[in-house]
N, C-alpha and C. Protein backbone atom coordinates (compact mmCIF):
# COMPACT_ATOMS: atom_id res chain seq x y z
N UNK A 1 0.85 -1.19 0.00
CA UNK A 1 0.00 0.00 0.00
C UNK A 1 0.88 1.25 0.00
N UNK A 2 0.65 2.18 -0.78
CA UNK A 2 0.95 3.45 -1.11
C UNK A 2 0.09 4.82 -0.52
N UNK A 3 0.67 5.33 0.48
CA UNK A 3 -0.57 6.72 1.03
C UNK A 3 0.26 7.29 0.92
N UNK A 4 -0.82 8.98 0.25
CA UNK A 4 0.00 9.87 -0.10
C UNK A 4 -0.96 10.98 0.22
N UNK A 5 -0.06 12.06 1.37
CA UNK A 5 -0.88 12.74 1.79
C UNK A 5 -0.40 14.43 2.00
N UNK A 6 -1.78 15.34 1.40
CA UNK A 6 -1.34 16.59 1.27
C UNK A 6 -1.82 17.35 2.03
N UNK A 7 -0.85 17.75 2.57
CA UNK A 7 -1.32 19.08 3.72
C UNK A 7 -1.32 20.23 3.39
N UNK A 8 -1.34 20.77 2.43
CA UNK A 8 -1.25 21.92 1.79
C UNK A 8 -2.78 22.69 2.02
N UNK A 9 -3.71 21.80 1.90
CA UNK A 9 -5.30 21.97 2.15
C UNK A 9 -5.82 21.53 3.61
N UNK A 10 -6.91 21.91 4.07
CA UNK A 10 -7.70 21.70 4.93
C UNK A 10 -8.85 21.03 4.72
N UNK A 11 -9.32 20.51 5.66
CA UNK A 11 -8.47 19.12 5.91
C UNK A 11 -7.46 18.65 5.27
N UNK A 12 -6.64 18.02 5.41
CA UNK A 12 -5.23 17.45 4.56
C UNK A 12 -6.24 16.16 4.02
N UNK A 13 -6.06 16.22 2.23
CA UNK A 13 -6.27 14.73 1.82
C UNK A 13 -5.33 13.82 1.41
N UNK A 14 -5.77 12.51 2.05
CA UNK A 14 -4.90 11.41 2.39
C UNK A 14 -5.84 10.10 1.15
N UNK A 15 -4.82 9.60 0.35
CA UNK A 15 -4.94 8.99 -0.82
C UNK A 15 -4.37 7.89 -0.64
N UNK A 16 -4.88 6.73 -0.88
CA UNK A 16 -4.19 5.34 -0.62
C UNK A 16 -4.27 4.82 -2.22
N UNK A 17 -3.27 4.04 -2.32
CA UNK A 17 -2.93 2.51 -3.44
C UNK A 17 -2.85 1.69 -2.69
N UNK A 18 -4.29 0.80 -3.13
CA UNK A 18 -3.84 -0.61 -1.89
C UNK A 18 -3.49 -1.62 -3.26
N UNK A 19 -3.44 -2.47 -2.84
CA UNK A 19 -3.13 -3.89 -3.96
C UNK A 19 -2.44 -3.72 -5.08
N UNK A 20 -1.18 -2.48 -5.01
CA UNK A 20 -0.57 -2.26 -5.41
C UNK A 20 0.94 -3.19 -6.74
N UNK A 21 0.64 -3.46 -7.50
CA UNK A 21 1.28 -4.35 -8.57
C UNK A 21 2.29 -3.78 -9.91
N UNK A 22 3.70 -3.57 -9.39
CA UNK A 22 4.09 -2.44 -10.42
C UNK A 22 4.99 -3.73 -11.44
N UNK A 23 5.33 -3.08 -12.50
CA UNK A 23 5.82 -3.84 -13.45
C UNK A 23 7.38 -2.57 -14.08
N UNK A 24 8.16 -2.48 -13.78
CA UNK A 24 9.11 -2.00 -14.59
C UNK A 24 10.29 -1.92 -15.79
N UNK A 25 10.71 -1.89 -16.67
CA UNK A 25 11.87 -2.29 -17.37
C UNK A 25 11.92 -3.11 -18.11
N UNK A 26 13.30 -3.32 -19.10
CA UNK A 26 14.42 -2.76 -18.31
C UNK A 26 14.37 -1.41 -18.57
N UNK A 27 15.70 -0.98 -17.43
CA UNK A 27 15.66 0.43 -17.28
C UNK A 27 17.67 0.21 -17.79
N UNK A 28 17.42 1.77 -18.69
CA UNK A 28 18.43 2.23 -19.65
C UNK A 28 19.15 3.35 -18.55
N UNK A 29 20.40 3.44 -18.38
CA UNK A 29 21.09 4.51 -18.22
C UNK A 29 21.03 5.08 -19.30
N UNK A 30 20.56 5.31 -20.56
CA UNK A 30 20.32 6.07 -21.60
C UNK A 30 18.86 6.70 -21.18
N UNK A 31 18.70 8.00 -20.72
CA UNK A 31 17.24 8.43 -20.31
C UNK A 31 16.54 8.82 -21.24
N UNK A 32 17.01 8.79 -22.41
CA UNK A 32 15.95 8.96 -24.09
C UNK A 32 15.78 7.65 -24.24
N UNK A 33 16.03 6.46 -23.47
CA UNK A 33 15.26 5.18 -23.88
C UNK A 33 13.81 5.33 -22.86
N UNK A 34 13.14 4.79 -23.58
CA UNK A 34 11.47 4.53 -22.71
C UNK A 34 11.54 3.04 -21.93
N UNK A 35 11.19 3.35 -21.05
CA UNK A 35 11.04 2.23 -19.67
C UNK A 35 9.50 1.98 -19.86
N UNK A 36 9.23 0.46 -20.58
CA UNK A 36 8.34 -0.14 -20.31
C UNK A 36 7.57 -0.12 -18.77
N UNK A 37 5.97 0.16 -18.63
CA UNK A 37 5.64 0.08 -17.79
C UNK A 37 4.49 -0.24 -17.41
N UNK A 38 3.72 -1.37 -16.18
CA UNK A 38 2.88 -2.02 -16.11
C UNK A 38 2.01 -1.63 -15.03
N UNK A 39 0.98 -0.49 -14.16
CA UNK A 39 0.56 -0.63 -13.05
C UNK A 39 -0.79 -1.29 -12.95
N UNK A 40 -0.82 -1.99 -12.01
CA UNK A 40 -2.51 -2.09 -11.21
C UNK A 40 -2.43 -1.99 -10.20
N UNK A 41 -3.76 -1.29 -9.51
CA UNK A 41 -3.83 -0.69 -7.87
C UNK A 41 -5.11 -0.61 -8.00
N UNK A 42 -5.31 -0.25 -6.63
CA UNK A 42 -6.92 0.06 -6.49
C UNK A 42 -6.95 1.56 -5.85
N UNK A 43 -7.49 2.49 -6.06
CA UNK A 43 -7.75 3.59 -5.32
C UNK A 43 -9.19 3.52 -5.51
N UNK A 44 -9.63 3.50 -4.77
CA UNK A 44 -11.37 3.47 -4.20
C UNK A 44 -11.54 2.08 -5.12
N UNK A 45 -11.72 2.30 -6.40
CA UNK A 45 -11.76 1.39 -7.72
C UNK A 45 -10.69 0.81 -8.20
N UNK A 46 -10.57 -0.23 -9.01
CA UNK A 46 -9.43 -0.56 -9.93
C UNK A 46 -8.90 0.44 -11.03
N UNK A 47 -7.46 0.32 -11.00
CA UNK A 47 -6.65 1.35 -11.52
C UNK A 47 -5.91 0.89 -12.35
N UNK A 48 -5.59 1.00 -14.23
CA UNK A 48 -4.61 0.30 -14.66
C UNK A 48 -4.13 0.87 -15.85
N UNK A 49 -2.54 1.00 -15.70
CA UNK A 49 -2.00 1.48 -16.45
C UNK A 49 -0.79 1.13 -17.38
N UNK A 50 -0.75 1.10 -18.67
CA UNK A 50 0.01 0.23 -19.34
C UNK A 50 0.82 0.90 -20.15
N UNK A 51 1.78 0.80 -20.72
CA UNK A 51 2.07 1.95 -21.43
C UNK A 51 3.79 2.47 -20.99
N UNK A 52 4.95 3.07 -21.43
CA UNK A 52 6.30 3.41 -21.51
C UNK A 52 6.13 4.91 -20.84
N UNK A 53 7.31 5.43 -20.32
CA UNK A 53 7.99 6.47 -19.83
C UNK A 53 9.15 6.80 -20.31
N UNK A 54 9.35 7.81 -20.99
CA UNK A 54 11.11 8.15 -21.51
C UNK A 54 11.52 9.28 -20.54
N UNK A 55 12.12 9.58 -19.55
CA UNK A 55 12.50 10.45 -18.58
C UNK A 55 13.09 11.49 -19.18
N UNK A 56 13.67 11.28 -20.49
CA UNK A 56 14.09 12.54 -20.65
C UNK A 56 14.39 12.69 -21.95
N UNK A 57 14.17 13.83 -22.89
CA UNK A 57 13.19 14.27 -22.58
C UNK A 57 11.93 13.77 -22.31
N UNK A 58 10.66 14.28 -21.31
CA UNK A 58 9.59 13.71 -20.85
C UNK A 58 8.82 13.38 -21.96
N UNK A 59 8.97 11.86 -22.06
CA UNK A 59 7.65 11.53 -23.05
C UNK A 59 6.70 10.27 -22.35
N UNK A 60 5.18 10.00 -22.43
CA UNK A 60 4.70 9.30 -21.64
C UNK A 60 3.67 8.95 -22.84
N UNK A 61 3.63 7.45 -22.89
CA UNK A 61 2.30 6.85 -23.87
C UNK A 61 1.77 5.78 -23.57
N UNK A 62 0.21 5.95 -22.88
CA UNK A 62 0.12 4.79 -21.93
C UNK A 62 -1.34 4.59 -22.20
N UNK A 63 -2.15 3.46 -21.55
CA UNK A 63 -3.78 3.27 -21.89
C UNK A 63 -3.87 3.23 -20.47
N UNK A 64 -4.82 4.26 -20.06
CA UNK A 64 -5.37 4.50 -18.81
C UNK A 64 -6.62 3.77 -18.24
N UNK A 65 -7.17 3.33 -17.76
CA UNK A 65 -8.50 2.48 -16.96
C UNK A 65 -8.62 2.79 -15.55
N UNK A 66 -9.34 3.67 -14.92
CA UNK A 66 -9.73 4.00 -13.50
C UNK A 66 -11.00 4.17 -13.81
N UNK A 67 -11.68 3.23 -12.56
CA UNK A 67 -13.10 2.88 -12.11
C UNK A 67 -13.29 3.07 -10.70
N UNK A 68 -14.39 4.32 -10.45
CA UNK A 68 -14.58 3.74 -9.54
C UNK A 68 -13.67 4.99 -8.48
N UNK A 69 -13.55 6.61 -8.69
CA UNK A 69 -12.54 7.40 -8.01
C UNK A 69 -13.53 7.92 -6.99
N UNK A 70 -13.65 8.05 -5.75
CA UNK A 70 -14.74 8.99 -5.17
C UNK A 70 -13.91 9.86 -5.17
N UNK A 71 -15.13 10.98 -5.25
CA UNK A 71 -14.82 12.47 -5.41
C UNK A 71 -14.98 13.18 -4.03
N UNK A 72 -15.37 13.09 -3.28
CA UNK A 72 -15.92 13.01 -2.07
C UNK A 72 -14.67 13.89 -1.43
N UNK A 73 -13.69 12.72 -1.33
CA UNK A 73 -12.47 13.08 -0.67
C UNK A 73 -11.45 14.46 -0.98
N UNK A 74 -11.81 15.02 -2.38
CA UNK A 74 -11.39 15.74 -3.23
C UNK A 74 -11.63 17.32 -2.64
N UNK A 75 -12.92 17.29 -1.92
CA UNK A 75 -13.53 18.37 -1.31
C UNK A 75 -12.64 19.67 -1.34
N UNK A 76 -11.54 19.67 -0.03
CA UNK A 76 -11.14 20.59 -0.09
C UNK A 76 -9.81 21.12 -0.69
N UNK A 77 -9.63 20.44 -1.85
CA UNK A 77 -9.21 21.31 -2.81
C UNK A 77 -10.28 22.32 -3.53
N UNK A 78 -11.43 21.90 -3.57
CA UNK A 78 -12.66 22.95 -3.90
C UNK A 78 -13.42 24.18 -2.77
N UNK A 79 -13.25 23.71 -1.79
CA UNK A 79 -13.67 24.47 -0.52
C UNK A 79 -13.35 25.85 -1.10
N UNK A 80 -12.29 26.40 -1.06
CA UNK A 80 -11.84 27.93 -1.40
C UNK A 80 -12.38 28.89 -2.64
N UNK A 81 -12.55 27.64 -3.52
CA UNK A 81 -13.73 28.27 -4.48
C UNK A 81 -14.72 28.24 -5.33
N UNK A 82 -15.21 27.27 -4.45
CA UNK A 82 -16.70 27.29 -4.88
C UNK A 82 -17.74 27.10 -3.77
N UNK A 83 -18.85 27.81 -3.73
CA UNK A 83 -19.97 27.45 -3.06
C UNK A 83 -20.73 25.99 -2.76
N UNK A 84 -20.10 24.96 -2.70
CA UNK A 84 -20.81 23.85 -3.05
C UNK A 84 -19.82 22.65 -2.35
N UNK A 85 -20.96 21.78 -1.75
CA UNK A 85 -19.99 20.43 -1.12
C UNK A 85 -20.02 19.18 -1.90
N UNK A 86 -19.14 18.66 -2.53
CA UNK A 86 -19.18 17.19 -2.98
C UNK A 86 -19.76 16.14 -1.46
N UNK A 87 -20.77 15.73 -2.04
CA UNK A 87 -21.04 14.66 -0.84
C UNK A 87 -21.23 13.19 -1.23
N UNK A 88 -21.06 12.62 -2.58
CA UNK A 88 -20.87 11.38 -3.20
C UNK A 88 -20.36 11.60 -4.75
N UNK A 89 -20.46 10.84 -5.60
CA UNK A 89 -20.03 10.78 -6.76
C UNK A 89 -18.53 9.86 -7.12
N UNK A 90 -18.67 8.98 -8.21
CA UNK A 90 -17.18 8.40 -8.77
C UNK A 90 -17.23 8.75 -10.05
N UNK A 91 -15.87 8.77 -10.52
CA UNK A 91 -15.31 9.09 -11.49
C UNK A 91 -15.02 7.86 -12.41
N UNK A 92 -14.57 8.03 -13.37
CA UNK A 92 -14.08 6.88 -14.24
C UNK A 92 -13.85 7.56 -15.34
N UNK A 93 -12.84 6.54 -15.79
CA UNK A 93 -12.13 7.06 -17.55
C UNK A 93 -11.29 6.01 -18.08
N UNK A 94 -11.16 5.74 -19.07
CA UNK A 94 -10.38 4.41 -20.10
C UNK A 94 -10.56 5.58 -21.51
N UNK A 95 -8.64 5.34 -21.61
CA UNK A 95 -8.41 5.88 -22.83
C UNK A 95 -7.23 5.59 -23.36
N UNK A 96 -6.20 6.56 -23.82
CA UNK A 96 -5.19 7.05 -24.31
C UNK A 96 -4.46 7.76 -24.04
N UNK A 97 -3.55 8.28 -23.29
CA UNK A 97 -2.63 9.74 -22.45
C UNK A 97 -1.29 9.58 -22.94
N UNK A 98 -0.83 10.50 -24.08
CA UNK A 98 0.44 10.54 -24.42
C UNK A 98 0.13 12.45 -23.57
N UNK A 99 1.80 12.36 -23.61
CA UNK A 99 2.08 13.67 -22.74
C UNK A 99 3.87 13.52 -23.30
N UNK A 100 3.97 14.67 -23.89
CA UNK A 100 5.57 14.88 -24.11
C UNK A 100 5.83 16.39 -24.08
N UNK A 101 7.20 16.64 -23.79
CA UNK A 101 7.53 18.00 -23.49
C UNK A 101 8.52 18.36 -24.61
N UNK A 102 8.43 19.14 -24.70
CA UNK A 102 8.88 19.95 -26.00
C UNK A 102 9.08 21.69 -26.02
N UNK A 103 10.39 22.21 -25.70
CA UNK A 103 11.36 23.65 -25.09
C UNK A 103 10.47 23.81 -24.31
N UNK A 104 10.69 22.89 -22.68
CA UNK A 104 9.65 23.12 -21.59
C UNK A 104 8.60 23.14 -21.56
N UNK A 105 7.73 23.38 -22.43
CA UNK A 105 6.29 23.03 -22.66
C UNK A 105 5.80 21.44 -22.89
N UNK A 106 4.51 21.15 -21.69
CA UNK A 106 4.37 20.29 -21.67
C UNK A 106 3.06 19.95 -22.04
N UNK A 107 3.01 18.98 -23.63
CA UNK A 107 2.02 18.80 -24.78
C UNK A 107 1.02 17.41 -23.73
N UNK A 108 -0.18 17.46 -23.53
CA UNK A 108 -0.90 16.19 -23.05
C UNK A 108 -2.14 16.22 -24.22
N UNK A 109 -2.16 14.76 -24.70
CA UNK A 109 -3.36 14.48 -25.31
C UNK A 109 -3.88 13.01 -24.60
N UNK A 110 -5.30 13.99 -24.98
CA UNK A 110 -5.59 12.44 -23.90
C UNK A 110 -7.23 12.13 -25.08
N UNK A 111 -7.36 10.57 -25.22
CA UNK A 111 -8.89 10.30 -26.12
C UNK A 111 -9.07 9.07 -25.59
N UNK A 112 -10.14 9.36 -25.59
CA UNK A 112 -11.24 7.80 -24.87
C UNK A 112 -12.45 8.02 -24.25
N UNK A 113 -13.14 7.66 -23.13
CA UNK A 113 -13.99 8.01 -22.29
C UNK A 113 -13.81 8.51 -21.20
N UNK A 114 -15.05 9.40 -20.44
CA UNK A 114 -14.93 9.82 -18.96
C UNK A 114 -16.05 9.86 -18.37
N UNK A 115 -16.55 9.82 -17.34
CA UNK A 115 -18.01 10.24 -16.54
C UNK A 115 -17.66 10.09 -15.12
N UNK A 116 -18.46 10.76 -14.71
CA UNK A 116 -19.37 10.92 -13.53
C UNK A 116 -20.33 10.11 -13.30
N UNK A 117 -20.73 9.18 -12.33
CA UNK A 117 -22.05 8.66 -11.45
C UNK A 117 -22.32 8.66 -10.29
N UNK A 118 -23.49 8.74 -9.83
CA UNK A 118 -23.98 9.02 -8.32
C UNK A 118 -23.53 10.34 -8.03
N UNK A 119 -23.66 11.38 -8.59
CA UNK A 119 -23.08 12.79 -8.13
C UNK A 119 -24.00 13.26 -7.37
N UNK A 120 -23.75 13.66 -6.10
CA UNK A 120 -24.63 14.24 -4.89
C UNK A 120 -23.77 15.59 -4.52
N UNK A 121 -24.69 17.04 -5.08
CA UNK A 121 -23.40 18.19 -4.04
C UNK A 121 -24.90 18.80 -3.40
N UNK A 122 -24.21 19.32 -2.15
CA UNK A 122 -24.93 20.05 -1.43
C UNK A 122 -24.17 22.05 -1.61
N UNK A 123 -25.48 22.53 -1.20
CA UNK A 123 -25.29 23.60 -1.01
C UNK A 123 -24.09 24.24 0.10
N UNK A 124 -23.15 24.90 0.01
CA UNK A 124 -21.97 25.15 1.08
C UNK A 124 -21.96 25.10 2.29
N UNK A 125 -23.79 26.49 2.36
CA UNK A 125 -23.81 27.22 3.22
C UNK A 125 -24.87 26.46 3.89
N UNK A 126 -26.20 26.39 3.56
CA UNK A 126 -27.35 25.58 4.31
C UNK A 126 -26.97 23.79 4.16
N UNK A 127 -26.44 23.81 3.32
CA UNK A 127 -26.42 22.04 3.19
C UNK A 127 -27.59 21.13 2.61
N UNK A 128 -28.22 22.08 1.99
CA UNK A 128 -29.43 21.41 1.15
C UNK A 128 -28.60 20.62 -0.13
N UNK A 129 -30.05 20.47 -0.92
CA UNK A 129 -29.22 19.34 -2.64
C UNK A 129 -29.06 20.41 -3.21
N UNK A 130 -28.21 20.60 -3.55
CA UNK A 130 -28.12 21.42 -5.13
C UNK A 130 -28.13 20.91 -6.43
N UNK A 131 -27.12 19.93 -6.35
CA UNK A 131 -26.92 19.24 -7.97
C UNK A 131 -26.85 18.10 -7.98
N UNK A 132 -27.18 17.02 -8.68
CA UNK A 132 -27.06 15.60 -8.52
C UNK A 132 -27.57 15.07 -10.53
N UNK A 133 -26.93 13.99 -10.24
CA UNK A 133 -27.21 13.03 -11.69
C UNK A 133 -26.83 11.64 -11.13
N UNK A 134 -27.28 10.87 -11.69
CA UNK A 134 -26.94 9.46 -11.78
C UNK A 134 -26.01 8.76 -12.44
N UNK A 135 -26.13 9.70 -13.81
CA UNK A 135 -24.65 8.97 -14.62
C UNK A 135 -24.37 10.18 -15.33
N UNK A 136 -22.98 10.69 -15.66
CA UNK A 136 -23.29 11.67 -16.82
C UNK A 136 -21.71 10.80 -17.56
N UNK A 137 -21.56 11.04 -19.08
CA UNK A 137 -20.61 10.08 -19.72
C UNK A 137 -20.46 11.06 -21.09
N UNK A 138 -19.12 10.97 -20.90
CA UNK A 138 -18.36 11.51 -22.34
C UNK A 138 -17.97 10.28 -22.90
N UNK A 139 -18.08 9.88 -24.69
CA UNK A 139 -17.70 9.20 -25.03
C UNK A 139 -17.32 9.67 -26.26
N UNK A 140 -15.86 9.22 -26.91
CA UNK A 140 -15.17 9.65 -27.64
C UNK A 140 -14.66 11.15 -27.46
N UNK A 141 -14.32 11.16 -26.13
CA UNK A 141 -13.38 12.55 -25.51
C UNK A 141 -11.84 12.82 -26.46
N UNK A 142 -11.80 14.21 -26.89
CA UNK A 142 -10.01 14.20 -27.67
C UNK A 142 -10.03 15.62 -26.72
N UNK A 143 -8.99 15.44 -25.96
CA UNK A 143 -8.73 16.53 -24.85
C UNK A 143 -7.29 16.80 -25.35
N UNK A 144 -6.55 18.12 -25.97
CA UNK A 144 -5.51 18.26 -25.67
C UNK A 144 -5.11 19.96 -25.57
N UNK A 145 -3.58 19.65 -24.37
CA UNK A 145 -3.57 20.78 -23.88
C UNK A 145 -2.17 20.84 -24.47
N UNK A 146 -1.55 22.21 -24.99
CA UNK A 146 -0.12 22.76 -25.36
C UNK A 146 0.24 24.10 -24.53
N UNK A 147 1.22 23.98 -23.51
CA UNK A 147 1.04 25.03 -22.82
C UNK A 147 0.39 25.60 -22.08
N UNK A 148 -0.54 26.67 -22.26
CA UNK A 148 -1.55 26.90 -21.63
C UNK A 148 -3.10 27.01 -22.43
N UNK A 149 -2.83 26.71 -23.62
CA UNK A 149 -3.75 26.30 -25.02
C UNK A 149 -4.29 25.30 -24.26
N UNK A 150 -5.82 25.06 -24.31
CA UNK A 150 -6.36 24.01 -24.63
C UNK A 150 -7.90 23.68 -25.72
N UNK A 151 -7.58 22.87 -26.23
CA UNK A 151 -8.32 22.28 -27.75
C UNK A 151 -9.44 21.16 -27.19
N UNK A 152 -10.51 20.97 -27.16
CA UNK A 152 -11.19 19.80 -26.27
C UNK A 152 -12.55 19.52 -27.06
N UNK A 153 -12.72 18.03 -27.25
CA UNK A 153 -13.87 17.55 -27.97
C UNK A 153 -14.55 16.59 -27.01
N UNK A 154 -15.64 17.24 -26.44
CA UNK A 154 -16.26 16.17 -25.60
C UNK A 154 -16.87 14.59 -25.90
N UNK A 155 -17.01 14.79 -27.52
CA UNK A 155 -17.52 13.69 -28.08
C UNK A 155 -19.26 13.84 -27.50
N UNK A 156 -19.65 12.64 -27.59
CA UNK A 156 -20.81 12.48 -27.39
C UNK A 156 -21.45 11.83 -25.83
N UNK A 157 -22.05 13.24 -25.38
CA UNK A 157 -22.92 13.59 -24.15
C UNK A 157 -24.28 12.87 -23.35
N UNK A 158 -23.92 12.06 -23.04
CA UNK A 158 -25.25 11.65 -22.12
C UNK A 158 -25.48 11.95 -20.56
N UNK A 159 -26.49 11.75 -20.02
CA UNK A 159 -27.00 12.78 -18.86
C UNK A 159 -28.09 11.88 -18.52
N UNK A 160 -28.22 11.37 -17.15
CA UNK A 160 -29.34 10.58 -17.11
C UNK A 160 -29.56 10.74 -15.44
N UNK A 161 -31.33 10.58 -14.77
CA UNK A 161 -31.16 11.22 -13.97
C UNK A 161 -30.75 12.84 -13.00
N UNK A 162 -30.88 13.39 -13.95
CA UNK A 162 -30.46 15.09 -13.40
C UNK A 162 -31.37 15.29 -12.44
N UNK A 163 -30.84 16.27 -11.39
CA UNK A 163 -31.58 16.70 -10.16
C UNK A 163 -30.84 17.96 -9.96
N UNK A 164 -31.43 19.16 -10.10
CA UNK A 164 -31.23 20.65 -9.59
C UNK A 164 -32.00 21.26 -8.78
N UNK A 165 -31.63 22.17 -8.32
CA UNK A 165 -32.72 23.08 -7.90
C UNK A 165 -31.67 24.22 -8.53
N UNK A 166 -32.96 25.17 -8.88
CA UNK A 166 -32.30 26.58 -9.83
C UNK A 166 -33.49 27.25 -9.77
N UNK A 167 -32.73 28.39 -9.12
CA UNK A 167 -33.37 29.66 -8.37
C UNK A 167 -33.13 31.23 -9.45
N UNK A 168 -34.23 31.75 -10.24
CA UNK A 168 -33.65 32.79 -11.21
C UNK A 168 -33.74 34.13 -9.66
N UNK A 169 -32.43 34.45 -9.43
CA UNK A 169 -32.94 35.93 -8.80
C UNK A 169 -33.41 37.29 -9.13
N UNK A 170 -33.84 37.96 -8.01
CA UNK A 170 -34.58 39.10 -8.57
C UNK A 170 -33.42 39.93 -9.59
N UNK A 171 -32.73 39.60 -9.44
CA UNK A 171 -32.11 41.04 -10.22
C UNK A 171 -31.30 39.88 -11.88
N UNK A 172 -32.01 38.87 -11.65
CA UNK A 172 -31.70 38.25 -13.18
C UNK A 172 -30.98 37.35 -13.13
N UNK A 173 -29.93 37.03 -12.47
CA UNK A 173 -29.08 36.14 -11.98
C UNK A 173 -29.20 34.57 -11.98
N UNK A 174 -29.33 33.60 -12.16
CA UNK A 174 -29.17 32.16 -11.95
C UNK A 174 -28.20 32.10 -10.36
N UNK A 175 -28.88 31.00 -9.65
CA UNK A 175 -28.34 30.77 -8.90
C UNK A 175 -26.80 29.72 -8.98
N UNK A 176 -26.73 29.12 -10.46
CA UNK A 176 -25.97 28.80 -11.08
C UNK A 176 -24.44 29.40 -10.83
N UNK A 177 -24.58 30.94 -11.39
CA UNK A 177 -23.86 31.66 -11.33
C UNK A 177 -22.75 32.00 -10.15
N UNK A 178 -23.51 31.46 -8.74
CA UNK A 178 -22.94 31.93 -7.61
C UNK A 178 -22.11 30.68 -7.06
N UNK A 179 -21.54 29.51 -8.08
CA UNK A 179 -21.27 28.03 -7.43
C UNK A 179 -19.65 28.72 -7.34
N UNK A 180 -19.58 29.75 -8.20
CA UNK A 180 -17.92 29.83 -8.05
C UNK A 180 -17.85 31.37 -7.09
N UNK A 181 -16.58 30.96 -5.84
CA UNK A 181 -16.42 32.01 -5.33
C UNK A 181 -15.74 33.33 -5.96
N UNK A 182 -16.29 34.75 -5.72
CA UNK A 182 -15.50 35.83 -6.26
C UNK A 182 -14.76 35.87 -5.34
N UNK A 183 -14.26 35.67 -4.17
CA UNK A 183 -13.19 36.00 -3.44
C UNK A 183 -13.01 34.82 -2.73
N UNK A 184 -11.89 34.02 -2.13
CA UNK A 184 -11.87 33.15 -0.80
C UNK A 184 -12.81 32.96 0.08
N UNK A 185 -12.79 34.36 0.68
CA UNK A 185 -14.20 34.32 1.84
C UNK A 185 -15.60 33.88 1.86
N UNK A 186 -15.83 34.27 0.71
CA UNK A 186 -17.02 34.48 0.26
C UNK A 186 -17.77 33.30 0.65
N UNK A 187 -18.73 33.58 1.47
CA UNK A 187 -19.82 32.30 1.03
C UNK A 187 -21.40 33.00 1.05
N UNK A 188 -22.00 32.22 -0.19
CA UNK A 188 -23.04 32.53 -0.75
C UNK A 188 -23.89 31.28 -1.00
N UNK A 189 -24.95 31.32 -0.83
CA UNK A 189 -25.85 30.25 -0.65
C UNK A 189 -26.11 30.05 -1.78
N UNK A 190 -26.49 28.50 -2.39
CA UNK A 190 -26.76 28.04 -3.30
C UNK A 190 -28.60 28.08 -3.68
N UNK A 191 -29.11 27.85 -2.44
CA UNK A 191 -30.29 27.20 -2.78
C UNK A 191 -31.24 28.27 -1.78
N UNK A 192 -30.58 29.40 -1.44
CA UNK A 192 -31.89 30.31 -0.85
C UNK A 192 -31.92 31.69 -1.79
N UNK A 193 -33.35 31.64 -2.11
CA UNK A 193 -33.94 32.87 -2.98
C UNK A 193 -33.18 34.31 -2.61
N UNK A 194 -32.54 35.33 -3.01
CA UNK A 194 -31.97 36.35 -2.52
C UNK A 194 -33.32 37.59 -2.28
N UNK A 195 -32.91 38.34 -1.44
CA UNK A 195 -33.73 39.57 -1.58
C UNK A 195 -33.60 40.67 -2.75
N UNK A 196 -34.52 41.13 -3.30
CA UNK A 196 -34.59 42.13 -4.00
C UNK A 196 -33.63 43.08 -3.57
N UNK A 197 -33.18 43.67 -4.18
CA UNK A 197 -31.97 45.14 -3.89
C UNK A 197 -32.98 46.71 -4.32
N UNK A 198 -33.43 47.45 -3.81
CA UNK A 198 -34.38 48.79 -3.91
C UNK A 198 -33.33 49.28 -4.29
């Protein structure tokens, strides 16, 4: 088992690899050779990754499979800015992830699938539902980023199960609008009607 834990956030999140199975090599004192490489683990779900590493320059081309991530735990890296609590939901994705660097810039393309299921968030401030779905699924995703460029094809969108509540306020607003914080401090309710402003 592998735990890996960041204190940088509040609460500190703490990440385990249990059933951990690595596969390496051989490995080249030549670091422009690519090091064959084999993982399976479990983090919440099964995790598996297949695919070479060239250390240097960074090149990475691998087939990704994670089932099964709760998001849950993820929380407070979001706490600071956004109005809204993850309170269930997993992740999943099976694809393709090459990533190479090129005069410091680091190129990632990634194609395959991704979704969300069981997504439950509550409101920050009262703790009511705000947002929920049952499954939502990208299929045939081409995500790539150059720098600070990014190019992204969601492919094709399904959505099943949706659950909102969406509040238009008096002055025009979606309650939508208020999930991201304008400042740190800020907290603003998701799911209570605002007062009119005279």
């Amino acid at each position: 088992q592998v735990r890996w834990q960041d204190g940088t956030v509040q609460p500190a999140v703490t990440l385990a690899l249990q059933q951990l199975q690595l596969t390496a090599g051989p490995i080249s004192q030549d670091l422009s050779q690519p090091i064959p490489l084999d993982l399976a683990a479990r983090l919440g779900g099964p995790l598996r990754v297949r695919g070479s590493v060239q250390p240097q320059p960074l090149k990475v081309q691998a087939t990704l499979d994670v089932q099964g991530l709760a998001l849950a735990p993820l929380q407070p890296y979001l706490t600071p800015h956004v109005n809204l609590k993850l309170v269930a939901g997993e992740a999943g994705a099976a694809g393709r992830l090459d990533v190479d660097e090129h005069t410091h810039v680091l190129n990632v393309h990634y194609t395959g699938r991704f979704g969300v299921r069981g997504l439950k968030t509550q409101d920050g401030v009262t703790g009511a539902d705000f947002l929920g779905w049952r499954g939502l699924a990208f299929d045939g995703v081409d995500v790539r980023t150059q720098g600070d460029q990014l190019d992204a094809d969601l492919g094709r969108i399904t959505l099943a199960g949706l659950r909102a509540r969406v509040i238009l306020h008096p002055d025009g607003h979606l309650n939508f609008a208020d999930v991201r914080k304008r400042s740190p401090g800020e907290a603003v309710s998701l799911t209570t009607a605002q007062a009119s402003r005279k």
